[in-house]
C-alpha atoms as a PDB file:
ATOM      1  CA  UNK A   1     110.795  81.925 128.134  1.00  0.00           C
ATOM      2  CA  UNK A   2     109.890  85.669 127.452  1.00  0.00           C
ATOM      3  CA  UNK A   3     107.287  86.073 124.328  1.00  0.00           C
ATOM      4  CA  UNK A   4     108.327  89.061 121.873  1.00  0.00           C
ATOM      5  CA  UNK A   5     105.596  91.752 121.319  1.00  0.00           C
ATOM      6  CA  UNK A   6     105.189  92.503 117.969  1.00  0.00           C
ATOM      7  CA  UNK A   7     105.902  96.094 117.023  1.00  0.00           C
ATOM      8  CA  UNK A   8     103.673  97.858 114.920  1.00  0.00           C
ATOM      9  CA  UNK A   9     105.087 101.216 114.897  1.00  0.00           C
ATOM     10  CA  UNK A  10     106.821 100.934 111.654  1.00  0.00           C
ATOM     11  CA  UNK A  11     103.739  99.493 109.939  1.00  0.00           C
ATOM     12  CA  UNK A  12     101.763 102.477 110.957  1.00  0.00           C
ATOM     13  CA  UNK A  13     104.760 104.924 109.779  1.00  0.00           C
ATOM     14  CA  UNK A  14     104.840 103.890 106.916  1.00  0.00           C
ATOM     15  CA  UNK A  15     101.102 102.720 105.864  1.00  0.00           C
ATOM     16  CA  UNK A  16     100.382 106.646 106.439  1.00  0.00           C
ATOM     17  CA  UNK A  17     103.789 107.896 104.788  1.00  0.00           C
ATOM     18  CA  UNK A  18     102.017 105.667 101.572  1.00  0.00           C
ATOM     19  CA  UNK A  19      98.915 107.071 102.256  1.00  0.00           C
ATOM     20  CA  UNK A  20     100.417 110.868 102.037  1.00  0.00           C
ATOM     21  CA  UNK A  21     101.935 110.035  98.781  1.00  0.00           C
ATOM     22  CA  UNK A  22      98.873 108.650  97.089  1.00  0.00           C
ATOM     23  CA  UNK A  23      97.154 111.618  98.917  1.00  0.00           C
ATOM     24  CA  UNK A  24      99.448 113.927  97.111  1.00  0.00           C
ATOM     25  CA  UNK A  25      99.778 112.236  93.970  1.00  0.00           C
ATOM     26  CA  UNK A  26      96.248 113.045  93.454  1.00  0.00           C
ATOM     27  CA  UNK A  27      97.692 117.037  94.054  1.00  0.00           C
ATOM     28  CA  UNK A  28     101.156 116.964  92.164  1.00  0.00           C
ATOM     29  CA  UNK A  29      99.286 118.233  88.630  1.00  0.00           C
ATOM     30  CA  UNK A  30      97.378 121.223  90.846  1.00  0.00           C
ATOM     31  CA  UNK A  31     100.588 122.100  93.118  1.00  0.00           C
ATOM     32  CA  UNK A  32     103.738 120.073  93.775  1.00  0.00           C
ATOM     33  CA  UNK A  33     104.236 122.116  97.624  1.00  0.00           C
ATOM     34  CA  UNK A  34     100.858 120.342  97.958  1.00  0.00           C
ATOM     35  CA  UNK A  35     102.451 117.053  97.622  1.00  0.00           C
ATOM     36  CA  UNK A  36     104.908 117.919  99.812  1.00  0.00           C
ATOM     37  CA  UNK A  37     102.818 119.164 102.434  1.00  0.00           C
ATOM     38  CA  UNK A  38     100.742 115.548 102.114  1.00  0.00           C
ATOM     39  CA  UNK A  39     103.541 113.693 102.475  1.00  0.00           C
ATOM     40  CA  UNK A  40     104.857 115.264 105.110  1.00  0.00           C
ATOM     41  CA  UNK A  41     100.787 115.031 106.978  1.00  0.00           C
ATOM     42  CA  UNK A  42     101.508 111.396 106.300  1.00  0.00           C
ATOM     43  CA  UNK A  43     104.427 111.182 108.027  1.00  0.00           C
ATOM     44  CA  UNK A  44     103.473 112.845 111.011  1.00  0.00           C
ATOM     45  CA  UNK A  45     100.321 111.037 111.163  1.00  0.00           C
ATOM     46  CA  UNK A  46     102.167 107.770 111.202  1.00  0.00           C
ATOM     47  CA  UNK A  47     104.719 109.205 114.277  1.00  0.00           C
ATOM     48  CA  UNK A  48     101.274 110.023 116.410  1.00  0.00           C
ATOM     49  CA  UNK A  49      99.392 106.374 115.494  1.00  0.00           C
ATOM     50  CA  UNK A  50     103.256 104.684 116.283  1.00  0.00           C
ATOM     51  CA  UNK A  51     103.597 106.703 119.705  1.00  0.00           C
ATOM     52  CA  UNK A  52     100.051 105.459 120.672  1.00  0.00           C
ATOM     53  CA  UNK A  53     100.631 101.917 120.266  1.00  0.00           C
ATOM     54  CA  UNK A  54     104.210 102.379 121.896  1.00  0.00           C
ATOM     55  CA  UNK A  55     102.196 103.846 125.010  1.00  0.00           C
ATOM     56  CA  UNK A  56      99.000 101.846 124.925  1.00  0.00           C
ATOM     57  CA  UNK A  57     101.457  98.214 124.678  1.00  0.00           C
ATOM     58  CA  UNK A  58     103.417  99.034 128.265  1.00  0.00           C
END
């Protein structure tokens, strides 16, 4: 019987992608490229934190 590893790649993907837009939201009045630019910090953010626990779990 093989146990599943859970995968917690997509949590962190999107926990920062949220975290970008509530980032920005604070920014959208100021400058909306601003928002953009958090959003897309987010999102990277969330690709680095998901390829460390992809390397650290094998």
């Amino acid at each position: 019987m093989s146990i599943k590893k859970k995968d917690s790649g997509g949590v962190a993907i999107g926990g920062m992608l949220i975290a970008g837009v509530g980032v920005g939201l604070a920014f959208v009045q100021h400058s909306p490229m601003l928002f953009v630019a958090a959003l897309l910090s987010g999102l990277g953010l969330g690709l680095v934190i998901a390829a460390i626990f992809a390397h650290r779990s094998n």
